[in-house]
C-alpha atoms as a PDB file:
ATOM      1  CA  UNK A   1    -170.944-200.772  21.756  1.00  0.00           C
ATOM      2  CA  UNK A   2    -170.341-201.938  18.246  1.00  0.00           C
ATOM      3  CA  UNK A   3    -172.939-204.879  19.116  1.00  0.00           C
ATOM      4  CA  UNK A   4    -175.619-202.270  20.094  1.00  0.00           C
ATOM      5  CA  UNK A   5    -175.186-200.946  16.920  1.00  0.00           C
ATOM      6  CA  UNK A   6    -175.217-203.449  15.067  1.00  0.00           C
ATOM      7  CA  UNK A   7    -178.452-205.198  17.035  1.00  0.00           C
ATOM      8  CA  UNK A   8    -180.298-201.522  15.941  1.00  0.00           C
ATOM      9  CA  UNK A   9    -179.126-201.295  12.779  1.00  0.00           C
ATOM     10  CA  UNK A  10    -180.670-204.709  12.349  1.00  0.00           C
ATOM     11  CA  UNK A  11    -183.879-203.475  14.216  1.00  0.00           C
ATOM     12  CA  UNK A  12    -184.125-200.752  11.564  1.00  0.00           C
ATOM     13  CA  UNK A  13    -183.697-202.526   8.727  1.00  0.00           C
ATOM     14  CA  UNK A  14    -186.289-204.803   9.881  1.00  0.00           C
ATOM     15  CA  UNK A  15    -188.654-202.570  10.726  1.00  0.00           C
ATOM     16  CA  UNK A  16    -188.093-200.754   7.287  1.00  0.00           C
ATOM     17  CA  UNK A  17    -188.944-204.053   5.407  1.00  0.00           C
ATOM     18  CA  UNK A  18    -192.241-204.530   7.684  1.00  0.00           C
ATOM     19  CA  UNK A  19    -193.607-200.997   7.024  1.00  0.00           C
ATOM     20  CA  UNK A  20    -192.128-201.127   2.749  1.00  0.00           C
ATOM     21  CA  UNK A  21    -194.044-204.590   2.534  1.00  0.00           C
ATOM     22  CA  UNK A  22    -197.473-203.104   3.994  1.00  0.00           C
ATOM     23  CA  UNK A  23    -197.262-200.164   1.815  1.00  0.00           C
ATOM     24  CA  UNK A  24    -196.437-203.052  -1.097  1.00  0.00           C
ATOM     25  CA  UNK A  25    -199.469-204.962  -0.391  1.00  0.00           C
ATOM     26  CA  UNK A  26    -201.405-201.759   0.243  1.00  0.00           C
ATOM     27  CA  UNK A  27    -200.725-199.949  -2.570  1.00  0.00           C
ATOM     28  CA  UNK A  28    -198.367-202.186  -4.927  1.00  0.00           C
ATOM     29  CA  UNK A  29    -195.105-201.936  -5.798  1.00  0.00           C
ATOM     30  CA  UNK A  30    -195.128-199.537  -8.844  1.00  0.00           C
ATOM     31  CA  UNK A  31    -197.384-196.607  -6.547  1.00  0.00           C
ATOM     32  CA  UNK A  32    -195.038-196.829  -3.773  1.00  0.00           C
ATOM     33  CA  UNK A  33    -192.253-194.037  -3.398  1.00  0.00           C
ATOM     34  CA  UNK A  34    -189.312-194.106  -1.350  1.00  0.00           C
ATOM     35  CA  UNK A  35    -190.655-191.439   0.238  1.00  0.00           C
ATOM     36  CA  UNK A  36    -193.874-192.952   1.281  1.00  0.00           C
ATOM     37  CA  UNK A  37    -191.516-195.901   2.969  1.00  0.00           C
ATOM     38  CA  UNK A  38    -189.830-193.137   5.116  1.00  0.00           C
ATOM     39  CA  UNK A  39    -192.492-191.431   5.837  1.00  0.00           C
ATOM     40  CA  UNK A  40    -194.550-194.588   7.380  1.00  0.00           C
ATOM     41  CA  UNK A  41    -191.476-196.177   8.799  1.00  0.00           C
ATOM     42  CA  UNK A  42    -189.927-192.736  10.464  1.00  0.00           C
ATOM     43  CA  UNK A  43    -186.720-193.561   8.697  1.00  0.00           C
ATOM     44  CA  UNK A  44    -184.969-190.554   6.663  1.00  0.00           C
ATOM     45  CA  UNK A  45    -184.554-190.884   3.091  1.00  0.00           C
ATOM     46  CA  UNK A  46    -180.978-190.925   3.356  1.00  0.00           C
ATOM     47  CA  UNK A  47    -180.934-193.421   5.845  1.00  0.00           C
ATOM     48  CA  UNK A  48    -182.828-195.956   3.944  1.00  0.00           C
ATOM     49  CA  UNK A  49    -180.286-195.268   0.606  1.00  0.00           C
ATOM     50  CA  UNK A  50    -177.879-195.852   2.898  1.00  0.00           C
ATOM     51  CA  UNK A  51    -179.334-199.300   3.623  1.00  0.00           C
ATOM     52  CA  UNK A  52    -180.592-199.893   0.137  1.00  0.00           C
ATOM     53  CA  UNK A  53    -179.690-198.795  -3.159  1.00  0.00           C
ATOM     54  CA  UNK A  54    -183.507-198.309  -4.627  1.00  0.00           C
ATOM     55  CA  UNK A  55    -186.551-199.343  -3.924  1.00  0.00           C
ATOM     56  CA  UNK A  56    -185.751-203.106  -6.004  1.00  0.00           C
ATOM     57  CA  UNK A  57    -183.251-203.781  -3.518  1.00  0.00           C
ATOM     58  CA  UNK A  58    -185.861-202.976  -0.877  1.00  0.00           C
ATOM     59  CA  UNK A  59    -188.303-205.439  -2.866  1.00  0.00           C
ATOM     60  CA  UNK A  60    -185.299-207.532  -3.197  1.00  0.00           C
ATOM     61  CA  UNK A  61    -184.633-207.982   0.156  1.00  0.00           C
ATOM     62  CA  UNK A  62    -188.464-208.763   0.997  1.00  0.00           C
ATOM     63  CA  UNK A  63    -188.641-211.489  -1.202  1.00  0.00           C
ATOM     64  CA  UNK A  64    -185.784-212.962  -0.109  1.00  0.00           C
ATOM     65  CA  UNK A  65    -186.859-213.419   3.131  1.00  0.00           C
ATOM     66  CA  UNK A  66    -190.409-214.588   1.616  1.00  0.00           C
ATOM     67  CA  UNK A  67    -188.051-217.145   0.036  1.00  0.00           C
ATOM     68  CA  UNK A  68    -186.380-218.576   2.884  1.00  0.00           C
ATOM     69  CA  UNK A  69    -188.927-218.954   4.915  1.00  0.00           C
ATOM     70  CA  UNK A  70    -191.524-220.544   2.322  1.00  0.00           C
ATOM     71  CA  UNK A  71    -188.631-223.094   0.612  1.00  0.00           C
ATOM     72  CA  UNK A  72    -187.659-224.557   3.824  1.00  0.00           C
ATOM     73  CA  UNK A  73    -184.528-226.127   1.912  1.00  0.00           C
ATOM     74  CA  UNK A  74    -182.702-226.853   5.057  1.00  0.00           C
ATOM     75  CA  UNK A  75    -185.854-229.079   5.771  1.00  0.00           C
ATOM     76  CA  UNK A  76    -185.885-230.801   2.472  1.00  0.00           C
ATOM     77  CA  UNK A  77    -181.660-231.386   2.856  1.00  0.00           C
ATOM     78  CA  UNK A  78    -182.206-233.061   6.086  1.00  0.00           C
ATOM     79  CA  UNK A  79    -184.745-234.927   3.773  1.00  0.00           C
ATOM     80  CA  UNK A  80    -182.810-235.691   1.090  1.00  0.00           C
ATOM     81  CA  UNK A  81    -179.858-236.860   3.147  1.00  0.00           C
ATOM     82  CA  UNK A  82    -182.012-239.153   5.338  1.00  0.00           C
ATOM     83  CA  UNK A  83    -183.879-240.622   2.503  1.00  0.00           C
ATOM     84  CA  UNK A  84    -187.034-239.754   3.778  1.00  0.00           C
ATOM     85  CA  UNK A  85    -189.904-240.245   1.413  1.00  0.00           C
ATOM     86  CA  UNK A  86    -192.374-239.365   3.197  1.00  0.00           C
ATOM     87  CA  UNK A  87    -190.570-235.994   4.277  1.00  0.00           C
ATOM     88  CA  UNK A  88    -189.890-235.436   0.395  1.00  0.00           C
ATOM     89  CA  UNK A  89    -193.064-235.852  -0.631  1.00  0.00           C
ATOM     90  CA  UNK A  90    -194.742-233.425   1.689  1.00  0.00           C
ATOM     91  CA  UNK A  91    -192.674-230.986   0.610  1.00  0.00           C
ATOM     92  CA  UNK A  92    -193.115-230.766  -2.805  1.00  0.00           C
ATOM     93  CA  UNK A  93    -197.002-231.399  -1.953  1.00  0.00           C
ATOM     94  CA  UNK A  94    -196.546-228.131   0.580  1.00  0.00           C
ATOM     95  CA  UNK A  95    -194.655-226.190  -2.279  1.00  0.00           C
ATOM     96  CA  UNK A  96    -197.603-227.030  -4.652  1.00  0.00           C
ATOM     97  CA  UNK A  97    -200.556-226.633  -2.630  1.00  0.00           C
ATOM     98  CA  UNK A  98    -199.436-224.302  -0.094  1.00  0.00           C
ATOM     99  CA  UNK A  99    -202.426-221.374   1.088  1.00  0.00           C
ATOM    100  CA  UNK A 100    -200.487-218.329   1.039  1.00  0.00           C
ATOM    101  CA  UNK A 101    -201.627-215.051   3.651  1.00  0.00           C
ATOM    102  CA  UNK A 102    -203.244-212.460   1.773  1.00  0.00           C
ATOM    103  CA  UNK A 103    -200.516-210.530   2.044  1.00  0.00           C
ATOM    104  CA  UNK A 104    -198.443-212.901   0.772  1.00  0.00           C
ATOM    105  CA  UNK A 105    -200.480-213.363  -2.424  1.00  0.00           C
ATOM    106  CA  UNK A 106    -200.738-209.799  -3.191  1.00  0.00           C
ATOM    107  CA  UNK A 107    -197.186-209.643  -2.967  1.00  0.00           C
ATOM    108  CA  UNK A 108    -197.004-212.754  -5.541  1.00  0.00           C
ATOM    109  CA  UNK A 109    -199.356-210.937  -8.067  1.00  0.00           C
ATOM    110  CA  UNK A 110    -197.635-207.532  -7.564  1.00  0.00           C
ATOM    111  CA  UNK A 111    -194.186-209.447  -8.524  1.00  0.00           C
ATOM    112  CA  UNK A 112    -195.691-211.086 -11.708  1.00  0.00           C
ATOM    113  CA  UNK A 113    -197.228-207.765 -12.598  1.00  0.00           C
ATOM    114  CA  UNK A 114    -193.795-205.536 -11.544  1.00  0.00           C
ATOM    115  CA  UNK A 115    -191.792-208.414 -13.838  1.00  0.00           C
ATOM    116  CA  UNK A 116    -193.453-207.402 -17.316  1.00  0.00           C
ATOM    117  CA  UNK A 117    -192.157-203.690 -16.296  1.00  0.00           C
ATOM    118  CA  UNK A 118    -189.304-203.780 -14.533  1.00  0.00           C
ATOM    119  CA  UNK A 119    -185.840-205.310 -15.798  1.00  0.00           C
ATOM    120  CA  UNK A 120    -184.683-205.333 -11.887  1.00  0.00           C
ATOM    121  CA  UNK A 121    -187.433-207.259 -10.743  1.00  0.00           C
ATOM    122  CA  UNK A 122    -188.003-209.693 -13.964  1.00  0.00           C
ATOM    123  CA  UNK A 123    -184.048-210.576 -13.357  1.00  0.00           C
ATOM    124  CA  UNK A 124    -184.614-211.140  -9.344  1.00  0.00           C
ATOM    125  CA  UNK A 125    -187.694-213.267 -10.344  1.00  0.00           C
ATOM    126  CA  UNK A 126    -185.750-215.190 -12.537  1.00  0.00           C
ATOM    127  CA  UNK A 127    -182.844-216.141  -9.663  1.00  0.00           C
ATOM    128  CA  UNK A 128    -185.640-217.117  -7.737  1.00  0.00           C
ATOM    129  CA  UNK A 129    -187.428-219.409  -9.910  1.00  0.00           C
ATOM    130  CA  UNK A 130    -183.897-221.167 -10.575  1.00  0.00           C
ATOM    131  CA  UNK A 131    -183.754-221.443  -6.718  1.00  0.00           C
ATOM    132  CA  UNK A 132    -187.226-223.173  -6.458  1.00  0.00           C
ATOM    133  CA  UNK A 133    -186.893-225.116  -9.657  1.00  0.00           C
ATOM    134  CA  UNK A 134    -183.625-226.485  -8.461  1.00  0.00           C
ATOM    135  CA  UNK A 135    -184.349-227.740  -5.116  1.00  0.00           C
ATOM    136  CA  UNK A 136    -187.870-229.399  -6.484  1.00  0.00           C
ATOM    137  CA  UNK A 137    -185.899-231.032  -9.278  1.00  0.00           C
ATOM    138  CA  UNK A 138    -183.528-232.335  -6.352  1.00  0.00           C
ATOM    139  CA  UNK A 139    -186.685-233.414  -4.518  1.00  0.00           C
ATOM    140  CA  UNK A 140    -187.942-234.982  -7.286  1.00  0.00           C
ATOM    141  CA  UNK A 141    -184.753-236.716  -8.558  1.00  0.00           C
ATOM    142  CA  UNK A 142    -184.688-238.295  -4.826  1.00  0.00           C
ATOM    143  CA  UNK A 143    -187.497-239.864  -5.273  1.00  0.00           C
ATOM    144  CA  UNK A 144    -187.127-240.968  -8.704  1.00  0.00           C
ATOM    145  CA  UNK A 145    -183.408-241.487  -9.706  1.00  0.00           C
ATOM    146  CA  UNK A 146    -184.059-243.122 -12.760  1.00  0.00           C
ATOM    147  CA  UNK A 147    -186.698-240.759 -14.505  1.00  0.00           C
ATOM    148  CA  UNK A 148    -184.988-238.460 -17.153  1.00  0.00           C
ATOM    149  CA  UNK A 149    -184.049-234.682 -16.530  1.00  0.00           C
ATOM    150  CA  UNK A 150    -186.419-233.650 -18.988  1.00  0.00           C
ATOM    151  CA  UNK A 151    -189.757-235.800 -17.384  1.00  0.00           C
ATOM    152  CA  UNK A 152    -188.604-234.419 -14.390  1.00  0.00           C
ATOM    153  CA  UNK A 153    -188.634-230.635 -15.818  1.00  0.00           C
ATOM    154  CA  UNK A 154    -191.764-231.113 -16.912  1.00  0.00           C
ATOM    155  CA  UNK A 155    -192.905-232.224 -13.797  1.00  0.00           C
ATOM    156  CA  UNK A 156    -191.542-228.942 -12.017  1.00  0.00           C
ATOM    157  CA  UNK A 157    -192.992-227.214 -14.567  1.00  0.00           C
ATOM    158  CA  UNK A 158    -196.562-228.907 -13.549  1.00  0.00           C
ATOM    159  CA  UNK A 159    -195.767-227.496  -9.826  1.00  0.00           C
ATOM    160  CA  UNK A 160    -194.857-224.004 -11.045  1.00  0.00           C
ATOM    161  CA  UNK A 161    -198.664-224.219 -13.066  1.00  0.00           C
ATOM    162  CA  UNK A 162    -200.788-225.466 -10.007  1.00  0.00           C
ATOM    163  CA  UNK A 163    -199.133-223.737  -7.272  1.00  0.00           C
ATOM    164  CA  UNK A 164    -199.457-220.105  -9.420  1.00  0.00           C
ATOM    165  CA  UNK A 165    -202.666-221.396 -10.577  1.00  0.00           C
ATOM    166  CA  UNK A 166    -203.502-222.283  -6.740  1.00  0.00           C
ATOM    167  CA  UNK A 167    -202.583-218.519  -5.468  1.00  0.00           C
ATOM    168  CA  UNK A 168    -204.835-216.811  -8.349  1.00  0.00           C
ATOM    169  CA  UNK A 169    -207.594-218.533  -7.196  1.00  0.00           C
ATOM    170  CA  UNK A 170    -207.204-217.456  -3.759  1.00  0.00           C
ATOM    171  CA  UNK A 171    -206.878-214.218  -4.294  1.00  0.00           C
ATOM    172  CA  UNK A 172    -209.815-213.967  -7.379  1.00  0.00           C
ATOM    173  CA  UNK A 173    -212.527-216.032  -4.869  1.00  0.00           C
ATOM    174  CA  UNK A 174    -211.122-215.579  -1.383  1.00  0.00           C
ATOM    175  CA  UNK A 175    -214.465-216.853   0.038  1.00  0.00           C
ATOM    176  CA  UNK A 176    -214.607-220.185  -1.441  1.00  0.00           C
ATOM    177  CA  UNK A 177    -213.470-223.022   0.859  1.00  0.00           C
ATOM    178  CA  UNK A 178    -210.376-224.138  -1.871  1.00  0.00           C
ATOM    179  CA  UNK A 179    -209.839-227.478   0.539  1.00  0.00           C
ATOM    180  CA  UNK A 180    -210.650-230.306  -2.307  1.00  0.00           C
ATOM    181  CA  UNK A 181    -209.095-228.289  -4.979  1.00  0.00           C
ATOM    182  CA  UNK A 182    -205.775-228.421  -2.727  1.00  0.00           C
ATOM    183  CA  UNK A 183    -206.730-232.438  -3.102  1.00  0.00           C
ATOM    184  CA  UNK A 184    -207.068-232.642  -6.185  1.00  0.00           C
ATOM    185  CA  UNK A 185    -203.851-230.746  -6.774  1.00  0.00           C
ATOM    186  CA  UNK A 186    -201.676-232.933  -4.597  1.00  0.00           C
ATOM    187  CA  UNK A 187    -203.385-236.125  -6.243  1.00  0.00           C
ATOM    188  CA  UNK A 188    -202.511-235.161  -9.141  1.00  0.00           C
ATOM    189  CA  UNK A 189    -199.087-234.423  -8.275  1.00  0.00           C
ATOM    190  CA  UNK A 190    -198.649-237.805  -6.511  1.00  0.00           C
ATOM    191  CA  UNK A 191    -200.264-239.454  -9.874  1.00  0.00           C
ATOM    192  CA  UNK A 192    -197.482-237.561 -11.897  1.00  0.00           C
ATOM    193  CA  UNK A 193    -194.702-238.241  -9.659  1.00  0.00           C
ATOM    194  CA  UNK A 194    -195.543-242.317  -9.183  1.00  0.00           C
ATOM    195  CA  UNK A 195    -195.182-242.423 -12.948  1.00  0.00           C
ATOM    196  CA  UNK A 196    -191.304-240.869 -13.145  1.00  0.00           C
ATOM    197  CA  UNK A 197    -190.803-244.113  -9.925  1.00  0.00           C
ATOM    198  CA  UNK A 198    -191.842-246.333 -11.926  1.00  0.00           C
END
């Protein structure tokens, strides 16, 4: 019994993060209500608060899973721990140059634009940039042991620039064929990360 409850309660709060995330990318985070979630999900109000404090936590819990699933870190571990340069370097060449859904990129630019209003959401963005900037810092640093923290910051920091900088331009000209920007992107990102080897 207590696993059939569990399995729906799971199957609700799934379902609730599928139908809150359309409605995000639909109408954005800021003109989305609680009610509106209910209302398109078929979940009372009281339910969901029971699930989630607010509507951040709601947003919280989306990105997380956005997180988890784009990072890959158990990927990169197995990586790291094998010494696999090749594996290493696709990864941070994935996390730079990756083509994000539509949905996904909406979601990106609704973040960045809820960040600059929200305290909530500017302090979950910043636990997620640590996250990210943390685990390409360890890929980095396994592929150049010797290169200085700080070369190796600004190296993330370089990643951070052309994979936002990579999403924009999805999203601003959708209908361009972005294939040998992607290139030049990871060339240049193989360029900058032979010079912290050496």
């Amino acid at each position: 019994m207590d696993r059939s409850r569990a399995a729906r309660s799971v199957a609700r709060r799934e379902h609730l993060l599928d139908t809150a995330r359309k409605l995000f990318v639909e109408q954005g985070f800021h003109r989305t209500g609680m009610a509106q979630i209910a209302l398109a999900s078929g979940i009372k109000v009281g339910q969901i608060y029971r699930d989630f404090a607010n509507k951040e936590a709601i947003i919280a819990a989306i990105c997380e899973a956005n997180l988890i699933t784009w990072l890959e870190e158990n990927q990169l571990e197995t990586a790291v721990a094998n010494r696999d340069t090749a594996a290493i370097e696709t990864w941070i060449e994935r996390i730079c140059s990756d083509e994000p859904s539509m949905e996904d990129r909406r979601l990106m630019a609704e973040l960045l634009a809820e960040v600059g209003r929200n305290p909530i959401i500017a302090d979950l963005n910043r636990q997620a940039d640590e996250r990210v900037r943390l685990r390409l810092d360890e890929a980095i640093e396994s592929l150049a042991p010797m290169a200085p923290s700080n070369r190796r910051s600004q190296v993330v920091d370089l990643i951070f620039l052309l994979s936002w900088g990579m999403m924009a331009m999805m999203e601003l000209s959708p209908e361009r064929n972005h294939a040998q920007v992607r290139r030049n992107v990871v060339a240049i990102l193989r360029q900058e990360i032979g010079a912290l080897a050496r």
